[in-house]
Every structure is written in structure tokens, then in C-alpha cells.
C-alpha atoms as a PDB file:
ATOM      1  CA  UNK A   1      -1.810  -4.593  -8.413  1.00  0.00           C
ATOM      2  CA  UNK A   2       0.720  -2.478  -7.148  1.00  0.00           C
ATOM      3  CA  UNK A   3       4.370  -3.348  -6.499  1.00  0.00           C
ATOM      4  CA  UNK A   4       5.895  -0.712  -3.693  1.00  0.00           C
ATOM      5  CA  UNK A   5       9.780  -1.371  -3.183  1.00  0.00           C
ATOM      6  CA  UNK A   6      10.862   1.142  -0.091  1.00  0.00           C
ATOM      7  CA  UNK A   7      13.846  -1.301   0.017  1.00  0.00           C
ATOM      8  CA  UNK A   8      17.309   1.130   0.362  1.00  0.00           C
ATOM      9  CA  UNK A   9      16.969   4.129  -0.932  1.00  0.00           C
ATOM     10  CA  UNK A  10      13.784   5.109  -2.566  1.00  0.00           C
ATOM     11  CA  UNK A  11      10.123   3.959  -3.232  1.00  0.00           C
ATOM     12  CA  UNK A  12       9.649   2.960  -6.568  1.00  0.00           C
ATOM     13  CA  UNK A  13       5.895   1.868  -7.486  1.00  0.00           C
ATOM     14  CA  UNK A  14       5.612   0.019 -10.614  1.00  0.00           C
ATOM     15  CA  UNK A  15       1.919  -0.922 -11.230  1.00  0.00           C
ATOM     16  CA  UNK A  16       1.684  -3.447 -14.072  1.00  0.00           C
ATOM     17  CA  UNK A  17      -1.354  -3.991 -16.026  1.00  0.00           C
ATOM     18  CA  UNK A  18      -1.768  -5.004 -19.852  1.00  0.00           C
ATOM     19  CA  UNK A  19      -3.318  -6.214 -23.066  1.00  0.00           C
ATOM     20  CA  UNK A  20      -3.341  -8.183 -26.018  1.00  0.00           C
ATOM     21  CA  UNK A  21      -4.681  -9.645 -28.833  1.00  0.00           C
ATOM     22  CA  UNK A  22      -5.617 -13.578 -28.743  1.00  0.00           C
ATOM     23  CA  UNK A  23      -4.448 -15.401 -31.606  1.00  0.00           C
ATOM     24  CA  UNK A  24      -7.033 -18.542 -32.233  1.00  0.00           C
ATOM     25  CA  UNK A  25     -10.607 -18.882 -31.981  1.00  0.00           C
ATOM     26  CA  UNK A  26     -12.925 -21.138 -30.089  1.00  0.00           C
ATOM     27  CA  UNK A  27     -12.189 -24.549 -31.679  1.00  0.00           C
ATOM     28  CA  UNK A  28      -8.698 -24.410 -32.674  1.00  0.00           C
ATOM     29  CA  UNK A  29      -9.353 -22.484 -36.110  1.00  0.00           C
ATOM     30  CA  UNK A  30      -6.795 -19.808 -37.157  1.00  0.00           C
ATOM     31  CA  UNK A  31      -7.230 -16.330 -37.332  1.00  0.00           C
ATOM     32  CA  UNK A  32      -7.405 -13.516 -34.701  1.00  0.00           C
ATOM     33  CA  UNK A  33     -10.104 -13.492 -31.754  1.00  0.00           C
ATOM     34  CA  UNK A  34     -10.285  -9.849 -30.559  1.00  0.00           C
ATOM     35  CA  UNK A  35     -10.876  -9.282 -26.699  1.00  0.00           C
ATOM     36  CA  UNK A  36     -12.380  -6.686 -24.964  1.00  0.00           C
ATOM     37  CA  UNK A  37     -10.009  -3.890 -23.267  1.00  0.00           C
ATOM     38  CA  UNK A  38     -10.520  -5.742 -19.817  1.00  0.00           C
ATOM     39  CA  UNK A  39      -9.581  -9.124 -21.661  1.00  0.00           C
ATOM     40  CA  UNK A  40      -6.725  -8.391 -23.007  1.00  0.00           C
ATOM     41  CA  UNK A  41      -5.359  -7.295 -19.488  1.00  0.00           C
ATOM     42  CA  UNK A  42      -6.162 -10.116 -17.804  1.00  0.00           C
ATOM     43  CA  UNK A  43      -4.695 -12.204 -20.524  1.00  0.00           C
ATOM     44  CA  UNK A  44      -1.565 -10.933 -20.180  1.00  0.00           C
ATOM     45  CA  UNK A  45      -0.825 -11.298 -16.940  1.00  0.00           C
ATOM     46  CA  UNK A  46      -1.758 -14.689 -17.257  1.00  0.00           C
ATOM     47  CA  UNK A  47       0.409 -15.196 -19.992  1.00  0.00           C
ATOM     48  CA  UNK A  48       3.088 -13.485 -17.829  1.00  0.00           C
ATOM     49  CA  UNK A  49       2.481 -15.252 -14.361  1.00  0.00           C
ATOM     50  CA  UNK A  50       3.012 -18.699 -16.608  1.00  0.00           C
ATOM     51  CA  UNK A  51       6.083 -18.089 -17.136  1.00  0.00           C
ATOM     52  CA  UNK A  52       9.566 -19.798 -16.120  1.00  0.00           C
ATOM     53  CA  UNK A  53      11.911 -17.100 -16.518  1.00  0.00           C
ATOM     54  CA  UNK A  54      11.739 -13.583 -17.880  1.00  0.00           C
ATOM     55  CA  UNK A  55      14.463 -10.254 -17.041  1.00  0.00           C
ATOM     56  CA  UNK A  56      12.679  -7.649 -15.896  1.00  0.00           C
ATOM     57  CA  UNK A  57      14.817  -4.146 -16.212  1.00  0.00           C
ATOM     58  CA  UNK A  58      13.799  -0.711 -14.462  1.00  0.00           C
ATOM     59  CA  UNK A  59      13.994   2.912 -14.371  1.00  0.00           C
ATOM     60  CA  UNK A  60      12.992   5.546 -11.763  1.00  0.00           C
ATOM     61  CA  UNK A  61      13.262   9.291 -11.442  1.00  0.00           C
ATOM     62  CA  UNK A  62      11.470  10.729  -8.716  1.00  0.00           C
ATOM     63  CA  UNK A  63      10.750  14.727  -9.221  1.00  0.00           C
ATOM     64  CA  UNK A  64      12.496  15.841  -6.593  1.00  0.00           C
ATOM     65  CA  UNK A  65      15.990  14.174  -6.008  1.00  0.00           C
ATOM     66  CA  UNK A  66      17.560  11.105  -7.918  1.00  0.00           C
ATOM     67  CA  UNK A  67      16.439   7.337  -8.889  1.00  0.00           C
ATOM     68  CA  UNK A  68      17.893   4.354  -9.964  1.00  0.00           C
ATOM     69  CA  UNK A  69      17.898   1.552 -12.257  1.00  0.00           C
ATOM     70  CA  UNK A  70      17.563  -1.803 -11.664  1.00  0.00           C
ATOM     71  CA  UNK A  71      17.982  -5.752 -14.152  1.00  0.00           C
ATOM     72  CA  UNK A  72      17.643  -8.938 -12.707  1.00  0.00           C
ATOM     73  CA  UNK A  73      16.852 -12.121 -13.991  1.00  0.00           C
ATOM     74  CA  UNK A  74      14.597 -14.434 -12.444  1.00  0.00           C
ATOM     75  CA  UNK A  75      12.853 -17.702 -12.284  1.00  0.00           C
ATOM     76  CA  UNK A  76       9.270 -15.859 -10.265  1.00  0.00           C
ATOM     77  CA  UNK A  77      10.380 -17.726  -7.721  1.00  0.00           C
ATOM     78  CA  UNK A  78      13.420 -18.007  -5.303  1.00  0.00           C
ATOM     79  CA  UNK A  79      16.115 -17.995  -7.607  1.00  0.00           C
ATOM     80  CA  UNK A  80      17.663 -14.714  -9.483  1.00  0.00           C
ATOM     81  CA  UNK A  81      20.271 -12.173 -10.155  1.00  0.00           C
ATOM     82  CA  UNK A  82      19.848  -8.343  -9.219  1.00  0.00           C
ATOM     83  CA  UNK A  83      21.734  -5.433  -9.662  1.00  0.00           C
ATOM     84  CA  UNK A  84      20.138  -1.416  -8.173  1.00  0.00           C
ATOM     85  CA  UNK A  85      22.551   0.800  -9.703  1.00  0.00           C
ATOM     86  CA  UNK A  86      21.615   4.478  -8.162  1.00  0.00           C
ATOM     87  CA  UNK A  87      21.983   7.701 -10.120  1.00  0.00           C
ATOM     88  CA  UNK A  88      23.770   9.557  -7.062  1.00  0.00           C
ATOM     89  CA  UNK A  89      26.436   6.585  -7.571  1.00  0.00           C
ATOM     90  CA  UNK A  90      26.742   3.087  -5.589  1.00  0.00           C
ATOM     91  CA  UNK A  91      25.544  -0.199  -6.634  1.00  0.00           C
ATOM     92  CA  UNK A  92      24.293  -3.203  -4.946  1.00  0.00           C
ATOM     93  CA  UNK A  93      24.616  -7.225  -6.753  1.00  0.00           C
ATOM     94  CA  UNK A  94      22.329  -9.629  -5.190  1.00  0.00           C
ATOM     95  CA  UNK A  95      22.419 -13.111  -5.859  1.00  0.00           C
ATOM     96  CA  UNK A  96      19.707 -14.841  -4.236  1.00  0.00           C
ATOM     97  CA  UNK A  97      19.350 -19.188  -4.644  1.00  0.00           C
ATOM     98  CA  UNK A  98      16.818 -20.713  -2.647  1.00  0.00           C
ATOM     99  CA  UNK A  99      17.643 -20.076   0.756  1.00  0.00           C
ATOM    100  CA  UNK A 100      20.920 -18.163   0.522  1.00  0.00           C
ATOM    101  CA  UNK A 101      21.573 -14.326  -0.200  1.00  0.00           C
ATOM    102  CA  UNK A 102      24.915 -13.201  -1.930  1.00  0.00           C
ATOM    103  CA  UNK A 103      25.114  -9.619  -1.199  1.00  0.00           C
ATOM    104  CA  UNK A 104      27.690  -7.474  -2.528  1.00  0.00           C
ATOM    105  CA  UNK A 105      27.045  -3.653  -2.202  1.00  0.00           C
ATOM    106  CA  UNK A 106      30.184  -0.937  -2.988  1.00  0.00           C
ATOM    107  CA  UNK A 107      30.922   1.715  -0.450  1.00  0.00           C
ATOM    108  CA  UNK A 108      29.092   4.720  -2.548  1.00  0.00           C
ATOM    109  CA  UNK A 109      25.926   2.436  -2.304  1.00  0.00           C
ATOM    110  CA  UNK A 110      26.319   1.652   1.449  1.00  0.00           C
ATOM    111  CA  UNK A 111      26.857   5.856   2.376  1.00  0.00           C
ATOM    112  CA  UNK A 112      23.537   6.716   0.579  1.00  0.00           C
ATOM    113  CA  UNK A 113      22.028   3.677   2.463  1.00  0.00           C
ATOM    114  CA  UNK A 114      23.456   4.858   5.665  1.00  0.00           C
ATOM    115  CA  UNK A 115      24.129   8.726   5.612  1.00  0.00           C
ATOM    116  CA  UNK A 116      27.644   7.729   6.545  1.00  0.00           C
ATOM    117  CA  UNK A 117      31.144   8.215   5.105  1.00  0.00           C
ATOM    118  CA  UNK A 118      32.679   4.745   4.600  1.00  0.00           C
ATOM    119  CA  UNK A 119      36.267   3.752   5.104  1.00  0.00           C
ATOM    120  CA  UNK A 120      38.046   3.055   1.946  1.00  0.00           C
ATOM    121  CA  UNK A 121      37.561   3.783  -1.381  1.00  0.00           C
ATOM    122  CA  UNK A 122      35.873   1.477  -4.917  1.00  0.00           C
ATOM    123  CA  UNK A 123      34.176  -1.514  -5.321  1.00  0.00           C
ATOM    124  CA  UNK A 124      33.295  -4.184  -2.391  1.00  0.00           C
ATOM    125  CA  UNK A 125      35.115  -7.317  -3.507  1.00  0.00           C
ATOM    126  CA  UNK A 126      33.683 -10.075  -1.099  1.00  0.00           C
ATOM    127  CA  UNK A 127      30.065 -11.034  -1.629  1.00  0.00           C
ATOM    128  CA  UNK A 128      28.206 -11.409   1.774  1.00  0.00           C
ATOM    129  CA  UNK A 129      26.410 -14.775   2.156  1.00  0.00           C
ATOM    130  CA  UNK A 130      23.854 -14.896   4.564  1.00  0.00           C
ATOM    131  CA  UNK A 131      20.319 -17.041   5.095  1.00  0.00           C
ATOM    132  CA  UNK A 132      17.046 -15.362   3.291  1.00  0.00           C
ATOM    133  CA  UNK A 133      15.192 -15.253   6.426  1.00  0.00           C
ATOM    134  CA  UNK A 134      17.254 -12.371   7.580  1.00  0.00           C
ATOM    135  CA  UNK A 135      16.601  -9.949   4.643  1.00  0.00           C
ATOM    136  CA  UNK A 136      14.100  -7.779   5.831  1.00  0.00           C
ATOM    137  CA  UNK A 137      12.202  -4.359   4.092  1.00  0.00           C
ATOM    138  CA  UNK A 138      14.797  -1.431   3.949  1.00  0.00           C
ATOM    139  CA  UNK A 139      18.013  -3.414   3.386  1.00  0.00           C
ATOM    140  CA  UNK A 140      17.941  -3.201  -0.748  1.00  0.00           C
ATOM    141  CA  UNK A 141      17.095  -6.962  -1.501  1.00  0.00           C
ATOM    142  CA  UNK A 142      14.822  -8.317  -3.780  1.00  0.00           C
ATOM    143  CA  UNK A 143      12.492 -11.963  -3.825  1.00  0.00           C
ATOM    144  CA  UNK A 144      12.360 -12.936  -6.718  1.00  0.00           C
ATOM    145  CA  UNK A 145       8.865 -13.109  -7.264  1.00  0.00           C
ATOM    146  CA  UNK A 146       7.044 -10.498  -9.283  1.00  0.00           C
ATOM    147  CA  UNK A 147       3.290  -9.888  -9.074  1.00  0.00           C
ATOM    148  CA  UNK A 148       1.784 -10.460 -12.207  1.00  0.00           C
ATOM    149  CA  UNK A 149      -2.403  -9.465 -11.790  1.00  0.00           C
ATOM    150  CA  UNK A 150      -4.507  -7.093 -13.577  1.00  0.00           C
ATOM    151  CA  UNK A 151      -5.963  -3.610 -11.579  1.00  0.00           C
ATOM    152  CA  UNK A 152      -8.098  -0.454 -12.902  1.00  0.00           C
ATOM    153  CA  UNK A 153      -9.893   0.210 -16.066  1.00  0.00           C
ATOM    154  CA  UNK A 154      -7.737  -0.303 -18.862  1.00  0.00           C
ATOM    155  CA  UNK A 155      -8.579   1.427 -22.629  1.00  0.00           C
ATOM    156  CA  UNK A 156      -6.999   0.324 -25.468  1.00  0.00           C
ATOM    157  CA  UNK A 157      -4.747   2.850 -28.259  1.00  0.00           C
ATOM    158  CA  UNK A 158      -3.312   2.719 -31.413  1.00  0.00           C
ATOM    159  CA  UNK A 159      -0.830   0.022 -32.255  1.00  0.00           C
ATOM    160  CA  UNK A 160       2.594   0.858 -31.742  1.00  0.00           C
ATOM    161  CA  UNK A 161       5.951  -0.909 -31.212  1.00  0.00           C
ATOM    162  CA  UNK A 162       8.554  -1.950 -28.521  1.00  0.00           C
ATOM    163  CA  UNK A 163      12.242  -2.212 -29.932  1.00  0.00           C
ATOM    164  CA  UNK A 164      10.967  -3.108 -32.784  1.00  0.00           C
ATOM    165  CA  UNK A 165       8.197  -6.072 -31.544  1.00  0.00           C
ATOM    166  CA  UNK A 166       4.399  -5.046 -32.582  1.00  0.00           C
ATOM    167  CA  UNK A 167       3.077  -3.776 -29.698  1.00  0.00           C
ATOM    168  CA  UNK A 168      -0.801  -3.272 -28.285  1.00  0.00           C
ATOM    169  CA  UNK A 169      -0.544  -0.379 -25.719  1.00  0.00           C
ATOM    170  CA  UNK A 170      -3.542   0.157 -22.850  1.00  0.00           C
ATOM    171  CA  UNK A 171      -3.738   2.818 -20.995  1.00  0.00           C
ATOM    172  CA  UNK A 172      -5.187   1.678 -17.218  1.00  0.00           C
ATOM    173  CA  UNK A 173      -6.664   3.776 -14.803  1.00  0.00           C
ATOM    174  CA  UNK A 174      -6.554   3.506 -11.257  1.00  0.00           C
ATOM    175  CA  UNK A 175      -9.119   5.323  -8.587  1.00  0.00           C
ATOM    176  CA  UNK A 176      -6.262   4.678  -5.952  1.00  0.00           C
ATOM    177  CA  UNK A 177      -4.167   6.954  -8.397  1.00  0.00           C
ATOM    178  CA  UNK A 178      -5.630   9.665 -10.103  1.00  0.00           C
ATOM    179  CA  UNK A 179      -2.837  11.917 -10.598  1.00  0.00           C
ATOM    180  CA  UNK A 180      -0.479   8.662 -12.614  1.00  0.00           C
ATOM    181  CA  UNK A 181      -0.611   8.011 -16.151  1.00  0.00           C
ATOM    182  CA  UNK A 182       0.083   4.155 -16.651  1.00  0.00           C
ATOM    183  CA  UNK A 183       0.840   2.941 -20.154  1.00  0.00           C
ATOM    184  CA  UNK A 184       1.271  -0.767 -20.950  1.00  0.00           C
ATOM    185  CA  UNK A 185       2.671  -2.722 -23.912  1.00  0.00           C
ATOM    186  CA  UNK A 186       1.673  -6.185 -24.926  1.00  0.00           C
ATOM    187  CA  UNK A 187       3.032  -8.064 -27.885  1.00  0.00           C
ATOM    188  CA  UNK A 188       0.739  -7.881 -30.855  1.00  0.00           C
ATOM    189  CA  UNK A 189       2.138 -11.157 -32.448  1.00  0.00           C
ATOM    190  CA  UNK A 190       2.866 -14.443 -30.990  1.00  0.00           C
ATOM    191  CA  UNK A 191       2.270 -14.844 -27.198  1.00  0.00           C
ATOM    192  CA  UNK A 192       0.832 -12.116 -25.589  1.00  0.00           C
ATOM    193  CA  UNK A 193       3.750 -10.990 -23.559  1.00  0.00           C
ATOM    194  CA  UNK A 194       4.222  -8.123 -21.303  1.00  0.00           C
ATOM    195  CA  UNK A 195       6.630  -5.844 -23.153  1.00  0.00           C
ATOM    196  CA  UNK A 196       7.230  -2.410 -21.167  1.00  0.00           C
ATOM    197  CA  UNK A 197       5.064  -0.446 -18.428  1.00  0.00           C
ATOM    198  CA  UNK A 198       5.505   3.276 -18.207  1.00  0.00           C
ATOM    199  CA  UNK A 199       4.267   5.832 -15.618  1.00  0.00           C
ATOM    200  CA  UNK A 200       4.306   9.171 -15.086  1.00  0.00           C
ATOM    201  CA  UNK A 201       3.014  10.364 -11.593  1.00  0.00           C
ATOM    202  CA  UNK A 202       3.556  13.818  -9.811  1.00  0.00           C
ATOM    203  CA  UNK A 203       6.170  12.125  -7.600  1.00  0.00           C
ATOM    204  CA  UNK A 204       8.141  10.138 -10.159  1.00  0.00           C
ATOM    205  CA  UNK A 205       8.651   8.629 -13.154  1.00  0.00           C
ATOM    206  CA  UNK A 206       8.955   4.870 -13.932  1.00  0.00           C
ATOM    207  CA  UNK A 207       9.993   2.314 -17.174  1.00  0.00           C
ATOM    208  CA  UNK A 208       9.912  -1.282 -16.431  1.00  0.00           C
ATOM    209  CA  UNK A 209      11.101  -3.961 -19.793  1.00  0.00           C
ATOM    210  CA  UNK A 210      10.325  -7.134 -20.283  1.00  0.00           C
ATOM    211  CA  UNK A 211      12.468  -9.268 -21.959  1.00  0.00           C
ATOM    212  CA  UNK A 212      14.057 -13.136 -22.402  1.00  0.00           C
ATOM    213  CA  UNK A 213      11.140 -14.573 -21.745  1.00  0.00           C
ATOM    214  CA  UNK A 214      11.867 -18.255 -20.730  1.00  0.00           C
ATOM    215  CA  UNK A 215      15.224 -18.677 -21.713  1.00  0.00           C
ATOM    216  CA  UNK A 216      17.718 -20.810 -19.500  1.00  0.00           C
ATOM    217  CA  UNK A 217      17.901 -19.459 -16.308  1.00  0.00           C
ATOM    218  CA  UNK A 218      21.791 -19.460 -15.510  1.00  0.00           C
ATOM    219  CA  UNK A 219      22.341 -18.192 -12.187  1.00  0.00           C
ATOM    220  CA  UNK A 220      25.103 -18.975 -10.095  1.00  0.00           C
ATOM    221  CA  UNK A 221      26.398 -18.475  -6.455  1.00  0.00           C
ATOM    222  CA  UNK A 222      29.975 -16.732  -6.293  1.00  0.00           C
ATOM    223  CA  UNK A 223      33.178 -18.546  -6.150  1.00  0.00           C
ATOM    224  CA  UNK A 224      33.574 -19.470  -2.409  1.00  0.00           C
ATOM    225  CA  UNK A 225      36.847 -17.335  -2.083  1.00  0.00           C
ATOM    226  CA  UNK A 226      34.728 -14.231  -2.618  1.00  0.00           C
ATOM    227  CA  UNK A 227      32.497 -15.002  -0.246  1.00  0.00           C
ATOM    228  CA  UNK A 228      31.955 -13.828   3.753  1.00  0.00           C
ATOM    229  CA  UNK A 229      30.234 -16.723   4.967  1.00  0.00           C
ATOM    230  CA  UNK A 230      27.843 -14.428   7.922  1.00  0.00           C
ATOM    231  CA  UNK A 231      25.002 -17.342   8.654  1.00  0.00           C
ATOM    232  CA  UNK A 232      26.511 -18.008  11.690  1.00  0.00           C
ATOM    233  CA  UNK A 233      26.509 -14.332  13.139  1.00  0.00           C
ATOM    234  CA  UNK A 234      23.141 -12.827  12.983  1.00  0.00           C
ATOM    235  CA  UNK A 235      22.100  -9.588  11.888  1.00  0.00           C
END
């Protein structure tokens, strides 16, 4: 599985696989039922596409020029909160609930999106409100969703840890990408969670965290003074 977002200003592939270790047997008994490599990949993402909420926070550096980072909290669905903050400067807040978009990019963010100077000078104050159906690739916005389904051959390493969370890390290879070295985390204890995914390609570098997994979900449109109401007017 492969995640490409060309959205803005870069392209940013974060390809999420993972492991982990089963807790249970057959039957309901305690103890610890080890899975194969292959297993424990597919059991996470299973684990991770169950859930209700989780915050999912990013990192890219490409190797030649900038990145960005990226949090947003989300229900996998069609409600969240994002924020792209890029290293050249600019930031873009997204709020999107069901069918609605809050938009609310500064100015730095809308000259690197454009290549043009714009008028005025520090943050955007007015969110932009406008239906979903007019997002479109290119203009910055996430969905909400997040792809959650195993790819490549994944091998097991050494136990490790993940701010401080006992971690099983699996190193997946993909004949689609021979050059990128993809390392995944999986909680060692409890459920098997998705913790972190790193890669390190020719082209760029990426770190994607996994946290607050389903916790209350508190997202929230702006207040309706702060917002440009553009349903009405198209694209």
C-alpha cells in the first residue's frame, strides 16, 4: 500500500506496513501466540483499520529542496483536523466535517503554492468554507481516510521502543521500491498498534507517528464570524 500526497507543494509517499505480537492463544488461554513476519503485518493493519480515531503526525525531507510536517486528527472517515506546516515557511489549517471544508492557509503558504507574491503580510484570519466536492488533487487538502493494508515482504528485528512503548520493528521490502528502506513499529504489549513508520529513499526522507488511538474525537467547525461562506461561488 502506498499513500502518494502531490497535494500543494510536494509528494510525500508514506508506505505503511507492520507487525506484532498476538497476545492469546487459540481458545482464550493466556500467554503469547507468536506470528510469522507476514502475520504480524497483516495484523496490524487490521488492528489499525478498526479503529475510531487515531492522530497521525508526519515528517518529510526530500534530498533536494525542503519538506514539511504535517498532525491531524481523524475519525478514518470524513471528519478531522489538519495542519501542513512547510519548512520554507507557510501553513495551511483544514477542518474538514462531513461535507464541508474549513480552509485557512497564511499568505507564506499560498506564495509557495502559487509562485506569487501575496498582498499583505501574517496570518490569514478568515477560514474559507466551501463544499468537499470541490477539493480536488493539488490544492493541499486532506480526506480523512488513511489506508491501512499490508504490501512487500516484511522481516522482523530486534525489539526496540517508541517513546518509551515496547516496540516490534519489521523491516518490509517492496519490488516497486528497491532503492527505500521502510522500517515499521508495532506495539509489543497490549493491542498491536501501529506506532511509527520510517523511510529513507534516494528522493526523501519520511517519519509518520501514531498516536491517541481512539480517544474522543473533538473536532469542531470555526466560529461563524471567521468564516467566508464560498459554497455559493464555485471554484
Amino acid at each position: 500500500m502506498r499513500v502518494t500526497a502531490t497535494r500543494g507543494v510536494a509528494t510525500a509517499v508514506v508506505c505503511l506496513a507492520a507487525g506484532a505480537v498476538l497476545s492469546g492463544c487459540a481458545g482464550g488461554g493466556g500467554g503469547e501466540a507468536e506470528l510469522t513476519d507476514q502475520q504480524l503485518l497483516e495484523k496490524a493493519h487490521k488492528t489499525m483499520g478498526a479503529l475510531k480515531t487515531v492522530t497521525i503526525e508526519a515528517s518529510t525531507t526530500a534530498t533536494a529542496g525542503s519538506g514539511f510536517s504535517s498532525r491531524q486528527t481523524t475519525d478514518l472517515k470524513g471528519t478531522c483536523a489538519y495542519t501542513i506546516t512547510l519548512d520554507k515557511g507557510g501553513s495551511l489549517e483544514q477542518i474538514r466535517i462531513g461535507d464541508t471544508d474549513y480552509v485557512r492557509p497564511d499568505r507564506a503558504y499560498l506564495e509557495q503554492w502559487s509562485g506569487k507574491k501575496q498582498a499583505g503580510a501574517g496570518a490569514q484570519a478568515r477560514w474559507i468554507k466551501a463544499p468537499v466536492d470541490t477539493s480536488g488533487p493539488g490544492d493541499g487538502l486532506v480526506d480523512c481516510t488513511w489506508p491501512f493494508s499490508p504490501f512487500g515482504t516484511a522481516v522482523k528485528g530486534k525489539p526496540t521502543e517508541i517513546d518509551g512503548r515496547p516496540a516490534v520493528p519489521l523491516k518490509v521490502t517492496d519490488e516497486e521500491d528497491d532503492k527505500g528502506v521502510y522500517t515499521f513499529y508495532v506495539a509489543a504489549e497490549g493491542e498491536p498498534y501501529l506506532l511509527r513508520v520510517a523511510y529513507k529513499g534516494p528522493d526523501y526522507r519520511s517519519t509518520t507517528t501514531f498516536s491517541k488511538f481512539d480517544e474522543p474525537l473533538d473536532v469542531r467547525p470555526p466560529a461563524d464570524a471567521d468564516v467566508l461562506d464560498t459554497s455559493d461561488t464555485g471554484r
